[in-house]
Protein backbone atom coordinates (compact mmCIF):
# COMPACT_ATOMS: atom_id res chain seq x y z
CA UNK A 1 138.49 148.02 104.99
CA UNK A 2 135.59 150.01 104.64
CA UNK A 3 135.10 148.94 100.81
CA UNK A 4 135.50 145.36 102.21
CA UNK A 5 132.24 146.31 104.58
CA UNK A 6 129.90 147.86 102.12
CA UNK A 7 130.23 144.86 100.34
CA UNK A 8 129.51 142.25 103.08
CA UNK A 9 126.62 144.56 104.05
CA UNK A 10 125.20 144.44 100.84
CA UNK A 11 125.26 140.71 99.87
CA UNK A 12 122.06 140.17 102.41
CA UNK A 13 120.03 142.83 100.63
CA UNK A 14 121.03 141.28 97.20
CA UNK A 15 120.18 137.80 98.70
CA UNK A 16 116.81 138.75 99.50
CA UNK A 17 116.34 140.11 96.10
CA UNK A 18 116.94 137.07 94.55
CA UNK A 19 114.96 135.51 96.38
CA UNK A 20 111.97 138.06 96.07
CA UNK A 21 112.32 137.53 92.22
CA UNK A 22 112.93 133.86 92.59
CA UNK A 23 109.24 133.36 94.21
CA UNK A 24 107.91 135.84 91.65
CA UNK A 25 108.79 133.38 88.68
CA UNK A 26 107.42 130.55 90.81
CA UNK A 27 103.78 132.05 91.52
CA UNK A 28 103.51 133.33 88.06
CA UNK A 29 104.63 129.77 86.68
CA UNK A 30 101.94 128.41 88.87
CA UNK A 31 99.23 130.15 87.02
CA UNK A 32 100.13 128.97 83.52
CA UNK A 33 97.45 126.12 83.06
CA UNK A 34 99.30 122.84 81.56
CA UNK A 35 97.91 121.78 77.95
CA UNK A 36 100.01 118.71 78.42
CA UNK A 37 97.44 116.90 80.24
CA UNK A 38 93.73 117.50 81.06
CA UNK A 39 92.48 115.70 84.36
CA UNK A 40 88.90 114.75 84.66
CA UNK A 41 87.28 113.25 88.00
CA UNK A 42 84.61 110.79 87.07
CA UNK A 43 81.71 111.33 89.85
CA UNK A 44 79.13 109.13 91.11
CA UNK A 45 79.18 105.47 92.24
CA UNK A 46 79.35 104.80 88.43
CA UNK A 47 82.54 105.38 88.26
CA UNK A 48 84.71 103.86 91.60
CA UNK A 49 85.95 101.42 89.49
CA UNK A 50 87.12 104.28 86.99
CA UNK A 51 87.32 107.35 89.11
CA UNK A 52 89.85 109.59 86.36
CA UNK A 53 89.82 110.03 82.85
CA UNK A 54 93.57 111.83 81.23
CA UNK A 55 93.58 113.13 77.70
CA UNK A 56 97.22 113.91 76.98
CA UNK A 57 98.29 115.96 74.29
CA UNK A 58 99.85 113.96 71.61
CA UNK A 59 104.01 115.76 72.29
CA UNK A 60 102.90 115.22 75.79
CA UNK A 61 102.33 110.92 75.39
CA UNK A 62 105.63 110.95 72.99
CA UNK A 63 107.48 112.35 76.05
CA UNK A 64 106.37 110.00 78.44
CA UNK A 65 107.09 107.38 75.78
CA UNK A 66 103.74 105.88 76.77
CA UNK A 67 103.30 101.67 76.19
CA UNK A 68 100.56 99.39 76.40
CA UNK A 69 99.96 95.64 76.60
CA UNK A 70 96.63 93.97 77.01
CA UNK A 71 94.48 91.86 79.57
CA UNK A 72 94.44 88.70 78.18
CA UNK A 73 92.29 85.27 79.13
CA UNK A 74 88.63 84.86 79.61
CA UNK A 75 86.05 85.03 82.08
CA UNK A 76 87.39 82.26 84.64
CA UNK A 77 90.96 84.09 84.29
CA UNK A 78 92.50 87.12 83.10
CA UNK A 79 96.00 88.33 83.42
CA UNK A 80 98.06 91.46 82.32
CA UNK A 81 101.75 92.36 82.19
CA UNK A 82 102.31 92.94 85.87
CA UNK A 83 104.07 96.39 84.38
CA UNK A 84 100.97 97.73 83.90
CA UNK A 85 99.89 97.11 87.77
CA UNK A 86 100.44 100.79 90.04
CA UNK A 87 99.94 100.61 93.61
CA UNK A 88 98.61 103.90 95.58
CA UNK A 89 99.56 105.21 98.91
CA UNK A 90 96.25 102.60 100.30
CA UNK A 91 98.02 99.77 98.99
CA UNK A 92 95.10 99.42 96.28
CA UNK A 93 95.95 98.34 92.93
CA UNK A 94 94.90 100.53 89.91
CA UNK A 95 96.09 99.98 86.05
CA UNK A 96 95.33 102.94 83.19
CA UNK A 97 93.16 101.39 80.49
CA UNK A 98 93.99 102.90 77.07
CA UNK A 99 90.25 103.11 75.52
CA UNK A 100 91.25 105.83 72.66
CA UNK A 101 94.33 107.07 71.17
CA UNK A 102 95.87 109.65 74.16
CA UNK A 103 93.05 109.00 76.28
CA UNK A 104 94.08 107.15 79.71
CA UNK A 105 91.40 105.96 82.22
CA UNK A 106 92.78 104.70 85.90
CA UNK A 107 90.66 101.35 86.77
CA UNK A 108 90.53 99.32 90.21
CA UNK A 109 91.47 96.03 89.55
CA UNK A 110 92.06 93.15 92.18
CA UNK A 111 94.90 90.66 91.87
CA UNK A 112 94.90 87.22 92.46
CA UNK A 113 98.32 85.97 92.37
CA UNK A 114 101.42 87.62 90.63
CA UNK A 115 103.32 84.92 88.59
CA UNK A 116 106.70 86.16 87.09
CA UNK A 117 106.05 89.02 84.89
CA UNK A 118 102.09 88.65 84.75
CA UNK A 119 99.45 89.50 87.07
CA UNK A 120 96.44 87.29 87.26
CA UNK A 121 93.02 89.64 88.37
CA UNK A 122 90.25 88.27 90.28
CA UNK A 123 88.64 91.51 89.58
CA UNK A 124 89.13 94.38 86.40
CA UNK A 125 88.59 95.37 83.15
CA UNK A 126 87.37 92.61 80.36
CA UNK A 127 90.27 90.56 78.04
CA UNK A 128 91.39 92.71 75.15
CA UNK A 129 91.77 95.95 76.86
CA UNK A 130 95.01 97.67 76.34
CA UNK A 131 96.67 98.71 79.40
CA UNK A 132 99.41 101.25 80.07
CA UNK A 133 102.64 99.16 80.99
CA UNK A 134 105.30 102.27 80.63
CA UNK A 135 104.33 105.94 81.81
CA UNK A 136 101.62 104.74 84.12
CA UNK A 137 103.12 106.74 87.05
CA UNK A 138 103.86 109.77 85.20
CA UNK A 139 99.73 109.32 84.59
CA UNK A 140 99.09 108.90 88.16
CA UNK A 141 101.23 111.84 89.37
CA UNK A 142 99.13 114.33 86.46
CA UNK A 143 96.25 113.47 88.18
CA UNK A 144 97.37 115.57 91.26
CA UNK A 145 100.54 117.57 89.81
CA UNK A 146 98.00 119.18 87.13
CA UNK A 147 94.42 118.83 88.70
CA UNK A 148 92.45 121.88 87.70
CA UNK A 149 90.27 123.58 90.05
């Protein structure tokens, strides 16, 4: 019986161990910086249309199993793969423009009218631009998950 006691007494102790250890790992992961992904905020009025710039690592963009299509049209009327369309907590709608091998820039764009699988912009970036239809929201969360201080 007493055996039986130590025991129970001592699995709270051990518990808090654990845990002790646990939050060690998790602070000292915390302060490994992430080469996956390097997050640049674009300043100045310049750049509200294209506030962040990502340069992923090439392992990193294999991972993600980044794709990209391309705005298409003219002037009068442009369109993209409505895949490539991400919506923030505001409701705006952003797409990540692909201007360089592993180099990802989010861009405002307005939509007109959504038809089927293609999204028709009254406002955004000029026909021929390739646009990131697959991995866009893994791009969006790096922009907070791995934002450097």
């Amino acid at each position: 019986m007493t055996h039986t006691f130590r025991t129970l007494a001592a699995l709270p102790l051990v518990a808090c161990l654990f845990l002790i250890g646990c939050k060690q790992l998790v602070e000292e992961e915390a302060k490994v910086e992430n080469p996956a992904a390097k997050v640049e905020h674009l300043e100045g009025a310049e750049h509200a249309a294209e506030p962040t710039r990502i340069t992923l690592q090439e392992e990193a963009a294999k991972r993600l199993d980044i794709q990209t299509g391309e705005v298409t049209g003219d002037s009068a009327q442009k369109s993209m793969p409505y895949s490539a369309v991400l919506y923030d907590t505001e409701g705006k709608t952003w797409t990540y423009t692909n201007p360089e091998p592993l180099v990802f820039v989010r861009h405002l764009v307005t939509i007109d009218h959504i038809d089927g699988d293609k999204a028709f912009l009254a406002d955004g970036p000029p026909a021929g631009t390739k646009v990131v239809t697959v991995g866009a929201a893994e791009l969006y969360g790096s922009e907070f998950e791995f934002e450097e201080e």
